[in-house]
Protein backbone atom coordinates (compact mmCIF):
# COMPACT_ATOMS: atom_id res chain seq x y z
CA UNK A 1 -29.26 2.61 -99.01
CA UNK A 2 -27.89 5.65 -100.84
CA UNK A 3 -28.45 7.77 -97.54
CA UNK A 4 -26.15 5.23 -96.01
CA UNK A 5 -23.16 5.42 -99.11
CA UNK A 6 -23.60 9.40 -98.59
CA UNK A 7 -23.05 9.24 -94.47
CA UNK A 8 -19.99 6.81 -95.67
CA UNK A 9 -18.57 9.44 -98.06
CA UNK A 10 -18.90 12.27 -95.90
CA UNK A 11 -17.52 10.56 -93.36
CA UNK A 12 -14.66 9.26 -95.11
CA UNK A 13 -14.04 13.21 -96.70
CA UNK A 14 -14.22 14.66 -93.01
CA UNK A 15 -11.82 11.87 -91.88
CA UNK A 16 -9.47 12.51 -94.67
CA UNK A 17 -9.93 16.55 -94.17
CA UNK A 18 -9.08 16.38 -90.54
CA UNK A 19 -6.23 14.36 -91.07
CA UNK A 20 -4.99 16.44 -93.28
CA UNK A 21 -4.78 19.33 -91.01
CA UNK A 22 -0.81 20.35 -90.96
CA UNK A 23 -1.92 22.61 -87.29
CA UNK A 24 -3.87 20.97 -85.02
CA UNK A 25 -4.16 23.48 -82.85
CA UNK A 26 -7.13 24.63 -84.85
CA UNK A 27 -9.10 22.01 -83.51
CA UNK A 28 -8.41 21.56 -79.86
CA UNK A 29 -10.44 22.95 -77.34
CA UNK A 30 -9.68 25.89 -74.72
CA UNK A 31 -8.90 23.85 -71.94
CA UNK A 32 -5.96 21.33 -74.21
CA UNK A 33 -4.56 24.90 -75.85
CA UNK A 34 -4.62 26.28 -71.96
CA UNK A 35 -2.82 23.25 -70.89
CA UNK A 36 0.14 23.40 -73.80
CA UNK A 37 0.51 27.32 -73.11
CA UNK A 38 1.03 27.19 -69.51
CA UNK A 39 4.94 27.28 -69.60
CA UNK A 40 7.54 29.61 -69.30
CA UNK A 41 8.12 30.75 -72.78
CA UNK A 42 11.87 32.98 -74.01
CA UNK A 43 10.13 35.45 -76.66
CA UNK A 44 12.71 35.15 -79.46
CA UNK A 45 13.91 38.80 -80.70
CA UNK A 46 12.40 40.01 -83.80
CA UNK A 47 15.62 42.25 -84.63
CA UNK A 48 19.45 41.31 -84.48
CA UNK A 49 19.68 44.73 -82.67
CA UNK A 50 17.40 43.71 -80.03
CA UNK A 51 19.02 41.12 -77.30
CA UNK A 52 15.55 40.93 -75.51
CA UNK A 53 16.40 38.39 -72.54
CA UNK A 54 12.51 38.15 -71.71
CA UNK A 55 10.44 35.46 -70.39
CA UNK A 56 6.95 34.66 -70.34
CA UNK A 57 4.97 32.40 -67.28
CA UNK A 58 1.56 31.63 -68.64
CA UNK A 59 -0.29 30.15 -65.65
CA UNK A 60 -4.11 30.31 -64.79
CA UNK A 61 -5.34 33.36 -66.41
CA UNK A 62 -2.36 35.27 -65.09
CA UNK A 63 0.53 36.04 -67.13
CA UNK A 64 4.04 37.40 -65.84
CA UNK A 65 6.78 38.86 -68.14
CA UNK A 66 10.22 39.13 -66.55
CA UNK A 67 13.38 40.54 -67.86
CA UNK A 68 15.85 42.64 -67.26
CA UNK A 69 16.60 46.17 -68.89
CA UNK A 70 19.06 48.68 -68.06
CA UNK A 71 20.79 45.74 -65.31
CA UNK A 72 17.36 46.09 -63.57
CA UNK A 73 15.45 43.06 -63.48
CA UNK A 74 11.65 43.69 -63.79
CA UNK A 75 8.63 41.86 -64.04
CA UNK A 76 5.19 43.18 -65.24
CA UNK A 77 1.97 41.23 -64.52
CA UNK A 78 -1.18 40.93 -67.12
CA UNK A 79 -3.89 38.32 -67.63
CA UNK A 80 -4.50 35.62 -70.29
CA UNK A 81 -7.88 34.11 -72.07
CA UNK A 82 -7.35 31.40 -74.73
CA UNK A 83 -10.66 31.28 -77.04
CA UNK A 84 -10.96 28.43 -79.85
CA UNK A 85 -13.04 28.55 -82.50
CA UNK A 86 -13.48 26.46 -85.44
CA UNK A 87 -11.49 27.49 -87.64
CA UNK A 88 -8.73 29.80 -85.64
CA UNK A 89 -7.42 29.76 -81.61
CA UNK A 90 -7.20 33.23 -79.94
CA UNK A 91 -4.87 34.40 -76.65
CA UNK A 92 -6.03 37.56 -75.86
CA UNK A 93 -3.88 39.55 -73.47
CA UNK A 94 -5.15 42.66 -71.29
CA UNK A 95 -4.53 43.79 -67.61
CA UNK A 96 -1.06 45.14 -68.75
CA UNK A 97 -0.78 48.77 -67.54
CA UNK A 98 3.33 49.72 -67.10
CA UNK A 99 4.42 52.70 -68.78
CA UNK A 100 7.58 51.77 -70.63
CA UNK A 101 8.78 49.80 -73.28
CA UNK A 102 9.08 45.49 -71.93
CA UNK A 103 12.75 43.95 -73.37
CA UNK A 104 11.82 43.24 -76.62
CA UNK A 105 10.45 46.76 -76.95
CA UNK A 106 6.45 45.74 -77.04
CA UNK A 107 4.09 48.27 -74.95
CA UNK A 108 1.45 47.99 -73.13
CA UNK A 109 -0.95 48.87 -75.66
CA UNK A 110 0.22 46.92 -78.28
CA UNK A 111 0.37 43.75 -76.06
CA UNK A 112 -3.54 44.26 -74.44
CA UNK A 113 -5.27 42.97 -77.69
CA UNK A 114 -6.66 39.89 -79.28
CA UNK A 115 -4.05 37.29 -80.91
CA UNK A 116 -4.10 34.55 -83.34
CA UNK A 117 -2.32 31.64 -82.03
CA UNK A 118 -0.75 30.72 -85.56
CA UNK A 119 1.53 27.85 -83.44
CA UNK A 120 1.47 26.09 -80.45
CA UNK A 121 3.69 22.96 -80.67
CA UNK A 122 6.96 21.25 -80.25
CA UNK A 123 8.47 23.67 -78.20
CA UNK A 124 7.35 26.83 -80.29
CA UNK A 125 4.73 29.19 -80.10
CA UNK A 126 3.92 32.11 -82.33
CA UNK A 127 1.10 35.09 -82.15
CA UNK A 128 -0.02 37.41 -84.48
CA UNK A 129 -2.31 40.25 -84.72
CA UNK A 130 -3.19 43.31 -86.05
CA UNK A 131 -2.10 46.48 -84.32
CA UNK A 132 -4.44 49.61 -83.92
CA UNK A 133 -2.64 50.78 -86.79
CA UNK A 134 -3.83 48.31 -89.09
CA UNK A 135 -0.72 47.05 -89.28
CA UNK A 136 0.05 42.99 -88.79
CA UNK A 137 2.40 41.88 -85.52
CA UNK A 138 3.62 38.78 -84.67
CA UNK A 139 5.73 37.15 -81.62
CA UNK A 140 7.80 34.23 -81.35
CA UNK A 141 8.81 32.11 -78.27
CA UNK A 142 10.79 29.22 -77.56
CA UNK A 143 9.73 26.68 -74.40
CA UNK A 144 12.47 27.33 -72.01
């Protein structure tokens, strides 16, 4: 009998824990966080002095950024991998091999790394990571 009340109690604390959960996102699986992220996505500047008129197209794997610097409109091509785990949900983006600076002034390098999908809901999604440098990035987007 008292294994039964403990089951009940843990059950009822796990219940009340994952209902609790403000970001969901932390416990879906690849293939529901693959399914939200494959939109087209406006990056949202992180500087007033930066009018970065970018888009990203998450689709299968593949991910295209387009935008248009200098009155030249240009689109650069990469690849995508969405990785949950328990307790955080990763995009990692690689393939991306242009030379120059994208719109909203992000490299190659510092794209082609492991991200933390902090958000990924109601029209918003936001990344963050840690550069080479140590030092902690994050992007913004807005579902277009």
């Amino acid at each position: 009998m008292r294994m039964k009340n403990l089951f009940l109690l843990a059950s009822g604390l796990m219940l009340i824990f994952l209902s609790s959960c403000e970001n969901n996102d932390l416990l879906l699986s690849e293939k529901k966080l693959n399914s939200k992220i494959q939109k087209t996505w406006k990056i949202v500047s992180p500087s007033p002095d930066i009018d970065a008129h970018e888009n990203w197209t998450f689709a299968n794997g593949s991910l295209a950024i387009h935008f248009q610097k200098n009155g030249i409109d240009t689109t650069v091509v990469g690849a995508y991998s969405i990785d949950a785990k328990m307790t955080n949900a990763y995009v990692s983006l690689g393939s991306f091999g242009y030379i120059n600076q994208i719109a909203s002034h992000w490299t190659a390098q510092e794209l082609n790394r492991k991200w933390t999908i902090v958000e990924l809901d109601n029209g918003i999604m936001y990344f963050s990571g840690v550069d080479d440098n140590g030092i902690i990035r994050s992007m913004e987007f807005v579902e277009k």
